[in-house]
N, C-alpha and C. Protein backbone atom coordinates (compact mmCIF):
# COMPACT_ATOMS: atom_id res chain seq x y z
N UNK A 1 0.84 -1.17 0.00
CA UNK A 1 0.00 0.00 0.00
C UNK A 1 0.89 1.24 0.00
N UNK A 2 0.66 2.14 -1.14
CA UNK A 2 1.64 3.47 -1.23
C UNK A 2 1.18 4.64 -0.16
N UNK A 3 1.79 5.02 0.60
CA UNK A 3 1.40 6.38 1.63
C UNK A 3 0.64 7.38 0.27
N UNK A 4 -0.33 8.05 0.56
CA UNK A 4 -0.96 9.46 0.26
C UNK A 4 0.41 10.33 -0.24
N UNK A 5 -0.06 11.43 -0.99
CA UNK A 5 0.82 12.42 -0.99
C UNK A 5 0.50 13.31 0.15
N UNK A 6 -0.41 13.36 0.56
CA UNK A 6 -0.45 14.38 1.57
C UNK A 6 -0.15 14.05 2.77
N UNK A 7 0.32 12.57 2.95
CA UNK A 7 0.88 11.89 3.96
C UNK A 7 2.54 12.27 4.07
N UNK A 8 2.93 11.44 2.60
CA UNK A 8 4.01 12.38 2.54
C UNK A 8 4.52 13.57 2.42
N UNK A 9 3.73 14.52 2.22
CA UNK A 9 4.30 16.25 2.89
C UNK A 9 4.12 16.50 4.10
N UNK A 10 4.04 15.49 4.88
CA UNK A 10 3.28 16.13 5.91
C UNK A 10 4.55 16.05 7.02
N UNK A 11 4.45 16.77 8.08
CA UNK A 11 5.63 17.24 8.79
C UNK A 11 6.15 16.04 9.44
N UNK A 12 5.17 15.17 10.15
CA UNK A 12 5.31 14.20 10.60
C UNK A 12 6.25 12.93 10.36
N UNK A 13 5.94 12.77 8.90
CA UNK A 13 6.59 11.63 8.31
C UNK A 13 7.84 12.02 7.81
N UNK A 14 8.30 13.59 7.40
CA UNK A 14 9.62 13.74 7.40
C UNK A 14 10.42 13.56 8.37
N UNK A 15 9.61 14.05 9.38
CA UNK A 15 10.67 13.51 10.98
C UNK A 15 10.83 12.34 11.05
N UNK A 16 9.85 11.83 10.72
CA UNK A 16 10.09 10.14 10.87
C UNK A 16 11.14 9.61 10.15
N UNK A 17 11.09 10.14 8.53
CA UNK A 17 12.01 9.64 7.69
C UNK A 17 12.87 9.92 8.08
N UNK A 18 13.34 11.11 8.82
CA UNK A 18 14.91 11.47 9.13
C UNK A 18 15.25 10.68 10.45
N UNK A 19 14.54 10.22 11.08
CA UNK A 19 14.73 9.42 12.31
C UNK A 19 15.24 8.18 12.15
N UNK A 20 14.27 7.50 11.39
CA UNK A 20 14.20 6.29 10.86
C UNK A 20 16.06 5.76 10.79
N UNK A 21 16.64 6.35 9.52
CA UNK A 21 18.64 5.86 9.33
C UNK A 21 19.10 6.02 11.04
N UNK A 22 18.89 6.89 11.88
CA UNK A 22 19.22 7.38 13.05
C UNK A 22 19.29 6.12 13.68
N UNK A 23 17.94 5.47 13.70
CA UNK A 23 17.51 4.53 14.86
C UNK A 23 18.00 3.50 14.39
N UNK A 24 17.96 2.94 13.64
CA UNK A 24 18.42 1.91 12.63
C UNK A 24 20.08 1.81 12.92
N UNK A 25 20.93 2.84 12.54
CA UNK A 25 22.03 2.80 12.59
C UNK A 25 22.39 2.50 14.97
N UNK A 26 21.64 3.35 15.24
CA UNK A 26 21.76 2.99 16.70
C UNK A 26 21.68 1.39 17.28
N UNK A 27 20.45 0.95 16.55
CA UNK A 27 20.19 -0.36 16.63
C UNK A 27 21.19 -1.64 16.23
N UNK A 28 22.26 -1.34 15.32
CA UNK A 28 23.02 -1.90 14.59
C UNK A 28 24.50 -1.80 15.38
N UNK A 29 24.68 -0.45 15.68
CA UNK A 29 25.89 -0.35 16.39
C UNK A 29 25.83 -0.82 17.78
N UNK A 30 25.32 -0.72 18.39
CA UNK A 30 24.72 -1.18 19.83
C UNK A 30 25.21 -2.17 19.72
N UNK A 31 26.17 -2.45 21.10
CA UNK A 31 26.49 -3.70 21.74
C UNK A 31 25.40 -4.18 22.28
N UNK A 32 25.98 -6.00 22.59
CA UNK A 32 24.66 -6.77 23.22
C UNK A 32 24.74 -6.65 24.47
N UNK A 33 25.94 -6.18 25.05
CA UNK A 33 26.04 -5.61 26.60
C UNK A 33 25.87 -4.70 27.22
N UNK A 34 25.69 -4.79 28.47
CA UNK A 34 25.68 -3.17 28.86
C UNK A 34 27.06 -2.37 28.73
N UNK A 35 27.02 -1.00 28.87
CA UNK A 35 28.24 -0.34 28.36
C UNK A 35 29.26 0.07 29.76
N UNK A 36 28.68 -0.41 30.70
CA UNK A 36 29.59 -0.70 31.96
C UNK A 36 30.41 -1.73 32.53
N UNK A 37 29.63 -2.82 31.58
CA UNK A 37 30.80 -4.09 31.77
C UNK A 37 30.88 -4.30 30.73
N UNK A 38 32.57 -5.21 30.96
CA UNK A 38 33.23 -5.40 29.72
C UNK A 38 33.01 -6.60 29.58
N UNK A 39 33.49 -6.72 27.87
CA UNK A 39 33.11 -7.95 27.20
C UNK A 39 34.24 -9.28 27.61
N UNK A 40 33.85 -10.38 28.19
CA UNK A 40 34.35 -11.38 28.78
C UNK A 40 35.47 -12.18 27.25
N UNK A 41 36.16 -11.25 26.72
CA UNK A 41 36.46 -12.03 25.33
C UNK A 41 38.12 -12.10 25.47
N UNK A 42 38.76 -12.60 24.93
CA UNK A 42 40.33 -12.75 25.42
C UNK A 42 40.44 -13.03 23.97
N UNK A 43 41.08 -12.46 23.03
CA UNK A 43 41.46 -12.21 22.07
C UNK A 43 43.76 -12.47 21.88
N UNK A 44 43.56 -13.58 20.85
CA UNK A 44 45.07 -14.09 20.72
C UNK A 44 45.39 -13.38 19.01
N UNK A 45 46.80 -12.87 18.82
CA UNK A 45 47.29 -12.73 17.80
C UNK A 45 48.74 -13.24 17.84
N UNK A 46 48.82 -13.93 16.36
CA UNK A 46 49.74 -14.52 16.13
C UNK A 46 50.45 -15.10 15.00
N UNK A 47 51.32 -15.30 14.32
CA UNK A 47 51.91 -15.82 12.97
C UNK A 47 50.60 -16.99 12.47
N UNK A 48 50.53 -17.86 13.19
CA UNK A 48 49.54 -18.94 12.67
C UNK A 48 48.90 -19.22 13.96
N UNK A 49 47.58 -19.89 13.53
CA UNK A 49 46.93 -20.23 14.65
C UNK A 49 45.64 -21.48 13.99
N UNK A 50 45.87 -22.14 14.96
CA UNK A 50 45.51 -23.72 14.03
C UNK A 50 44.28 -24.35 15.41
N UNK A 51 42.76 -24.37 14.95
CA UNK A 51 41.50 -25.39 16.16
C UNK A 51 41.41 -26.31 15.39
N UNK A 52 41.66 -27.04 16.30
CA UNK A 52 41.12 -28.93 16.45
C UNK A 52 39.65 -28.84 17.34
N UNK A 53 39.15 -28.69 16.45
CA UNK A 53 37.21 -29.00 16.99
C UNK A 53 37.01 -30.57 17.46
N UNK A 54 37.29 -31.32 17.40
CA UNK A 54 37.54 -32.42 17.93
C UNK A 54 38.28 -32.55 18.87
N UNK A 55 39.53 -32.20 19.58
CA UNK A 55 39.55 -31.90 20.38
C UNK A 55 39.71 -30.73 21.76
N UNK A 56 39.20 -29.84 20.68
CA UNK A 56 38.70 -28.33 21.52
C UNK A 56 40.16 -27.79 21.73
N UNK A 57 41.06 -27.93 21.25
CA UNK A 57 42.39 -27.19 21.39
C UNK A 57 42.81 -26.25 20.19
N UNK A 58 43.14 -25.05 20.58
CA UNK A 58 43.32 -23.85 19.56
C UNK A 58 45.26 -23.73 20.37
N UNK A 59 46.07 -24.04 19.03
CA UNK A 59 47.11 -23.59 19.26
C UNK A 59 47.65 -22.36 18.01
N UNK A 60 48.55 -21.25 18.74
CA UNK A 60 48.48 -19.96 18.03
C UNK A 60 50.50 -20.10 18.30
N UNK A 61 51.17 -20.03 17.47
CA UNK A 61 52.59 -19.97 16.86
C UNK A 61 53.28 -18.77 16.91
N UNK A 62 54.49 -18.44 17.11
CA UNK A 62 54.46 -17.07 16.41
C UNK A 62 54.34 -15.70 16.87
N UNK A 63 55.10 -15.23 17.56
CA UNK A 63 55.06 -13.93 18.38
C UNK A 63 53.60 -13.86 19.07
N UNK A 64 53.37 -14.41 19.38
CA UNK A 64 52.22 -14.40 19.95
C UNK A 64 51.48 -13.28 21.19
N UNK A 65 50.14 -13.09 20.84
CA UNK A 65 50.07 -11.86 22.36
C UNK A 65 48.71 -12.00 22.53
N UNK A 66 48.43 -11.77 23.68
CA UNK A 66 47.17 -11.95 24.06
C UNK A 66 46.52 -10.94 25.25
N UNK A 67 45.18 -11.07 24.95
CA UNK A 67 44.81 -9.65 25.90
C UNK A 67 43.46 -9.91 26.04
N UNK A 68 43.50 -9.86 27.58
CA UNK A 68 42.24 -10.63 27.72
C UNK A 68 41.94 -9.30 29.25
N UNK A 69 41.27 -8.47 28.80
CA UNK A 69 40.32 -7.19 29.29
C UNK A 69 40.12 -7.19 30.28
N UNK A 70 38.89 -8.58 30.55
CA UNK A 70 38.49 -8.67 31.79
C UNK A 70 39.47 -8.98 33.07
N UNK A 71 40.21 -9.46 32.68
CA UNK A 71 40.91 -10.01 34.14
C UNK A 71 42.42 -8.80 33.91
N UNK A 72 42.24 -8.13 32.94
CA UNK A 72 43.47 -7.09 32.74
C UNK A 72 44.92 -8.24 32.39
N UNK A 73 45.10 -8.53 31.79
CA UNK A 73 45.97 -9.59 31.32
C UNK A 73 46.61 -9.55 29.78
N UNK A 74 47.69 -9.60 30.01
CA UNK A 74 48.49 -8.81 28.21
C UNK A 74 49.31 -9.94 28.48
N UNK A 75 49.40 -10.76 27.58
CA UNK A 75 50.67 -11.30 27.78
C UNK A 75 51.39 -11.97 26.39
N UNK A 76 52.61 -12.66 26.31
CA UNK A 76 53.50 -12.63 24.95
C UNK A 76 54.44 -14.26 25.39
N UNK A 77 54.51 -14.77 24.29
CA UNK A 77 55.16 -15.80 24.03
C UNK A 77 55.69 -16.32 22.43
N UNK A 78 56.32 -17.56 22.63
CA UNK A 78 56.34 -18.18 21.51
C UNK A 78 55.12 -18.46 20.95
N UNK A 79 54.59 -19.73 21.83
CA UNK A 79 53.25 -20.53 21.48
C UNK A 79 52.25 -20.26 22.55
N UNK A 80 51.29 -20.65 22.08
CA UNK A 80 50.19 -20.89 23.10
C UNK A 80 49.21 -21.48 22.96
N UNK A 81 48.50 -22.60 23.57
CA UNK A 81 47.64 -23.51 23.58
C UNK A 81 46.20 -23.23 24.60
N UNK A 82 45.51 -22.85 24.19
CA UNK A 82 44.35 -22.98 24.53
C UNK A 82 43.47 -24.44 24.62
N UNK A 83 43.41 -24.68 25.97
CA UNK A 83 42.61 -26.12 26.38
C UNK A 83 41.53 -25.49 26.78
N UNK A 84 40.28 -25.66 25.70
CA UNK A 84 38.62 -25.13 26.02
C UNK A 84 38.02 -25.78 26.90
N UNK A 85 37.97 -27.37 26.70
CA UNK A 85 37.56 -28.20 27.78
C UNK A 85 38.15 -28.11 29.21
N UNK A 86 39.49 -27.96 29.46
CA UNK A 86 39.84 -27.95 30.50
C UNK A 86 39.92 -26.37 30.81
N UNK A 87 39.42 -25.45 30.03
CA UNK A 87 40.09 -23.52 30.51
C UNK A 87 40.94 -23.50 30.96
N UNK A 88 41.94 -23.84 30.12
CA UNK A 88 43.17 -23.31 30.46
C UNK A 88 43.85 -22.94 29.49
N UNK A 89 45.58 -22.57 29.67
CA UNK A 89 46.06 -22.16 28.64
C UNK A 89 47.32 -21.75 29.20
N UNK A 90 48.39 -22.64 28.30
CA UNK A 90 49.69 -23.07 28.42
C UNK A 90 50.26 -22.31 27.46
N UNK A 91 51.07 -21.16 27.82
CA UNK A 91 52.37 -20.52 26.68
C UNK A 91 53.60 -21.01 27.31
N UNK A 92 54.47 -20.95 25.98
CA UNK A 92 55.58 -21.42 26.40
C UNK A 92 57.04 -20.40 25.46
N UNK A 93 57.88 -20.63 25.63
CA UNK A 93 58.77 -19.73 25.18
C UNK A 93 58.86 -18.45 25.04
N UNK A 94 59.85 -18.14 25.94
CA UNK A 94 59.96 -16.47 26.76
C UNK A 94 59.08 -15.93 26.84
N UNK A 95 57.98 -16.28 27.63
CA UNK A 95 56.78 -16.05 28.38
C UNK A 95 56.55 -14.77 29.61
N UNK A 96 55.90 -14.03 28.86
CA UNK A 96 56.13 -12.77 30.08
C UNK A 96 54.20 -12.15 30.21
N UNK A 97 53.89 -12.25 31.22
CA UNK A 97 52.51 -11.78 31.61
C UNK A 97 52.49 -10.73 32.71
N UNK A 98 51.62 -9.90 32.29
CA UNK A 98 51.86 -8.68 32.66
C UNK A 98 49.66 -8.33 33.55
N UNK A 99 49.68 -8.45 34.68
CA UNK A 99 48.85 -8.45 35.16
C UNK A 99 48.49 -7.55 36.03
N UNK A 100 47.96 -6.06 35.91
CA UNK A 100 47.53 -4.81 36.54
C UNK A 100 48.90 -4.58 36.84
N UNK A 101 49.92 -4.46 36.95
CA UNK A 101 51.02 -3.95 37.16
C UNK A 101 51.89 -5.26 37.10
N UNK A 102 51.84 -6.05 37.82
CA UNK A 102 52.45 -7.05 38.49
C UNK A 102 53.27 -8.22 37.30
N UNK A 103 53.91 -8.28 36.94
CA UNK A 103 54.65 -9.29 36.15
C UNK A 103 55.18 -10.19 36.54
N UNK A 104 55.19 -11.60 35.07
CA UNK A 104 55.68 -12.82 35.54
C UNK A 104 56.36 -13.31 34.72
N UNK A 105 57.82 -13.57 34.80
CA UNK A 105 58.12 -14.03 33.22
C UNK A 105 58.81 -15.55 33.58
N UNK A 106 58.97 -16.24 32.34
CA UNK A 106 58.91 -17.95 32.34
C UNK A 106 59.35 -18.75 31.00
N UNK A 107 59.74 -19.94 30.88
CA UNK A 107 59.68 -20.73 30.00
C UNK A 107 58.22 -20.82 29.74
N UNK A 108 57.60 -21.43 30.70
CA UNK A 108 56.44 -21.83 30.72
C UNK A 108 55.51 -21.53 31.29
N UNK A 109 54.13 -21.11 31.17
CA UNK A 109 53.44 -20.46 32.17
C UNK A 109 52.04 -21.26 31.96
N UNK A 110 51.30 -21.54 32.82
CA UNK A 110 49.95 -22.15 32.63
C UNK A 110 49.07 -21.15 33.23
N UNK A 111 47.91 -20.77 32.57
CA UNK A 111 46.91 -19.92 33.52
C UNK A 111 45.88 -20.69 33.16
N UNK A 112 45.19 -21.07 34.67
CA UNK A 112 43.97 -22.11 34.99
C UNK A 112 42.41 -20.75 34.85
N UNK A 113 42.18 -20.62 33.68
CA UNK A 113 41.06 -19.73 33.78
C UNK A 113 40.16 -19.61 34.85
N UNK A 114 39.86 -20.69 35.23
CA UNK A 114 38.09 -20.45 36.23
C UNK A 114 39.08 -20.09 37.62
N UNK A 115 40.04 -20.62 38.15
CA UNK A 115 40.88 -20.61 39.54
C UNK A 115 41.75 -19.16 39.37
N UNK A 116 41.76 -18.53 38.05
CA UNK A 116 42.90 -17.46 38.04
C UNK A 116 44.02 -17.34 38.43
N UNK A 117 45.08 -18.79 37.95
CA UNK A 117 45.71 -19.06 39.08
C UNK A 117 46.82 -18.81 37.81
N UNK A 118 47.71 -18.54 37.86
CA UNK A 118 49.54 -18.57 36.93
C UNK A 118 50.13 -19.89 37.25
N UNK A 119 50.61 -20.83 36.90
CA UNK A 119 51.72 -21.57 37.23
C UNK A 119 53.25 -21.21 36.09
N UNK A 120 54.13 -21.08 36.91
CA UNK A 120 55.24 -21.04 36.34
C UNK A 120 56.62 -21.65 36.49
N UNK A 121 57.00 -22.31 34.88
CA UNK A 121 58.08 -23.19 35.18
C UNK A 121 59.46 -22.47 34.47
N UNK A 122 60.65 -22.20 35.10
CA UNK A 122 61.92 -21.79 34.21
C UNK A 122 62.18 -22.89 33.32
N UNK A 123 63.03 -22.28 32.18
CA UNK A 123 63.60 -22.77 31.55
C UNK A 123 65.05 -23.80 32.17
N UNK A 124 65.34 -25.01 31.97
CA UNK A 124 66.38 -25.37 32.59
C UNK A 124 67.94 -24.91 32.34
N UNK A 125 68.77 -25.03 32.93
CA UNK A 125 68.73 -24.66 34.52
C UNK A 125 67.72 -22.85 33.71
N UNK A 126 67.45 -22.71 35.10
CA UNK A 126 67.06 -21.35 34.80
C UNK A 126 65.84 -21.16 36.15
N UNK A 127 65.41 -19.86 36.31
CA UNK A 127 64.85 -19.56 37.59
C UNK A 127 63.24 -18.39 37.04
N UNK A 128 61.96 -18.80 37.44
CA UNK A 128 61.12 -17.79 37.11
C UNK A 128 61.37 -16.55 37.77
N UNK A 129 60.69 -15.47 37.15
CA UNK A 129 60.35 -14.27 37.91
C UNK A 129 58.93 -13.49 38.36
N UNK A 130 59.20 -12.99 39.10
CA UNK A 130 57.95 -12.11 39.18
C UNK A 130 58.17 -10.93 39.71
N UNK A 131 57.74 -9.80 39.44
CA UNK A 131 57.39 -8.26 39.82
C UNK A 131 56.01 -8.14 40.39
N UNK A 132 56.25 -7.64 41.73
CA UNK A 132 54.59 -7.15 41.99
C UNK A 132 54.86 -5.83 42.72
N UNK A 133 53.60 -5.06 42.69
CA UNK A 133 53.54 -3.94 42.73
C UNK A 133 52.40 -3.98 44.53
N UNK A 134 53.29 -3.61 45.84
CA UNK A 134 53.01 -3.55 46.66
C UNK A 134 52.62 -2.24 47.34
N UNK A 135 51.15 -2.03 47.60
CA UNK A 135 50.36 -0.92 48.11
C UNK A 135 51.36 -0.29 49.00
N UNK A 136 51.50 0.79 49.59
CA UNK A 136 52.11 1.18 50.83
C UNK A 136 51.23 1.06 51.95
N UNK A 137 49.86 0.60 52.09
CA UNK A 137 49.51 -0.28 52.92
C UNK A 137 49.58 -1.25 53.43
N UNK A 138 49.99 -1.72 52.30
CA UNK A 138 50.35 -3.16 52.42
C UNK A 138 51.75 -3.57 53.03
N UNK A 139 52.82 -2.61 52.51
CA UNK A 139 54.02 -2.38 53.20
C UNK A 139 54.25 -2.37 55.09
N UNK A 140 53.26 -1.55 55.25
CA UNK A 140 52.93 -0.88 56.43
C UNK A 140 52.92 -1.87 57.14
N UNK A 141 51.47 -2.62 56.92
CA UNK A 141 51.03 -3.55 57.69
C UNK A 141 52.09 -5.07 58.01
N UNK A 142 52.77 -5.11 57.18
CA UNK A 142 54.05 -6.40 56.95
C UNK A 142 55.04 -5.82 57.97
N UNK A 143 55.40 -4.54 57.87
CA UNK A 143 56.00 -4.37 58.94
C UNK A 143 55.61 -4.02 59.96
N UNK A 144 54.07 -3.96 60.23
CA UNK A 144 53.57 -4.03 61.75
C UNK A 144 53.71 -5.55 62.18
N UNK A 145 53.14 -6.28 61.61
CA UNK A 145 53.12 -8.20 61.71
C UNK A 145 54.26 -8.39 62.45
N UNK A 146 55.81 -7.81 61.62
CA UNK A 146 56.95 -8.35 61.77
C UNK A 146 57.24 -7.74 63.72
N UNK A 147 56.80 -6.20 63.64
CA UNK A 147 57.38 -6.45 65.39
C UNK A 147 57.76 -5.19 65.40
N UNK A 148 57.57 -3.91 66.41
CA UNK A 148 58.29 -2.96 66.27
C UNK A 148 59.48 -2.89 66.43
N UNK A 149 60.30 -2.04 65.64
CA UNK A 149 61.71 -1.89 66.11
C UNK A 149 62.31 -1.70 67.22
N UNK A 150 63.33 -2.28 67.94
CA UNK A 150 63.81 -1.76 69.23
C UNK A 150 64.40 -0.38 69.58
N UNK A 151 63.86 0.60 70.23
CA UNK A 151 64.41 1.79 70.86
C UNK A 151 66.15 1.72 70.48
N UNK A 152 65.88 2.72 69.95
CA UNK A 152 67.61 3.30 69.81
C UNK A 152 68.35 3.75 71.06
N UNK A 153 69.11 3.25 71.67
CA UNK A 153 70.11 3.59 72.77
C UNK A 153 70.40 4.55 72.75
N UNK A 154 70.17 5.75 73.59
CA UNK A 154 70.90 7.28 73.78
C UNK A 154 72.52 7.06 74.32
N UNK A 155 72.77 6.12 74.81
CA UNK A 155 73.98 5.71 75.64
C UNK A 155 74.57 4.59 75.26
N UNK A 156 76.08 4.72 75.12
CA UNK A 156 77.14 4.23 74.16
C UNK A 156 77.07 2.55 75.28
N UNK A 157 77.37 1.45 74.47
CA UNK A 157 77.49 0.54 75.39
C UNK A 157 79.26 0.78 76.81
N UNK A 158 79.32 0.01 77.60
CA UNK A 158 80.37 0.28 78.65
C UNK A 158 80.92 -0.79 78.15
């Protein structure tokens, strides 16, 4: 059914028409989330990157880096293996993860997704590291635990 012409001059339906691309385009761009939380997605780049749907393992080759938002997590290797079934995910070669400040570097590093846990193994012989970034509250309180210091002597021993 064709609108009237006098439908179409009419003030109404031009607003509409000009609304119409507006809403449309709003509707389209719009995330499916709310815009206060972030999207739970951990995103890998890398030279190659090869899923076995059969057995749910995505391994990625190749300067590899990864950045995964939610938990604030950047991190870089050789390889890295993503185990879907088990959530986890094993990089290996000169392995360095970088977590809200705090760093960990490794031959090998495993992060157990659901536990948020790091495991880290050196390279042999060889020794892991880690950097963490300690509150000055936190400082404080470690050295309250430990014990106050003993009074400084005004008087020389005899």
């Amino acid at each position: 059914m064709m609108p009237s012409a006098k439908l179409l001059n009419s003030r109404i339906f031009k607003g509409l028409s000009l609304l119409l691309p507006l809403t449309l385009a709003g509707a389209i761009v719009s995330p499916t989330y709310s815009q206060t939380a972030q999207p739970r997605t951990l995103s890998v780049r890398s030279d190659i990157q090869e899923a076995d749907s059969k057995t749910g393992i995505v391994t990625a080759r190749g300067n590899v880096q990864i950045n995964y938002p939610a938990r604030q997590i950047q991190a870089t290797a050789a390889q890295a293996q993503y185990f879907s079934r088990e959530r986890r995910i094993i990089l290996s070669g000169d392995v360095y993860v970088l977590q809200q400040g705090n760093s960990l570097r490794g031959e090998t590093i495993t992060y157990l997704i659901d536990e948020g846990r790091f495991i880290a193994l050196p390279d042999k012989p060889g020794q892991v590291e880690s950097v963490y970034l300690v509150a000055p509250e936190q400082d404080a309180a470690a050295q309250n635990a430990i014990g106050p210091k003993p009074p400084a002597s005004s008087t020389a021993p005899k």
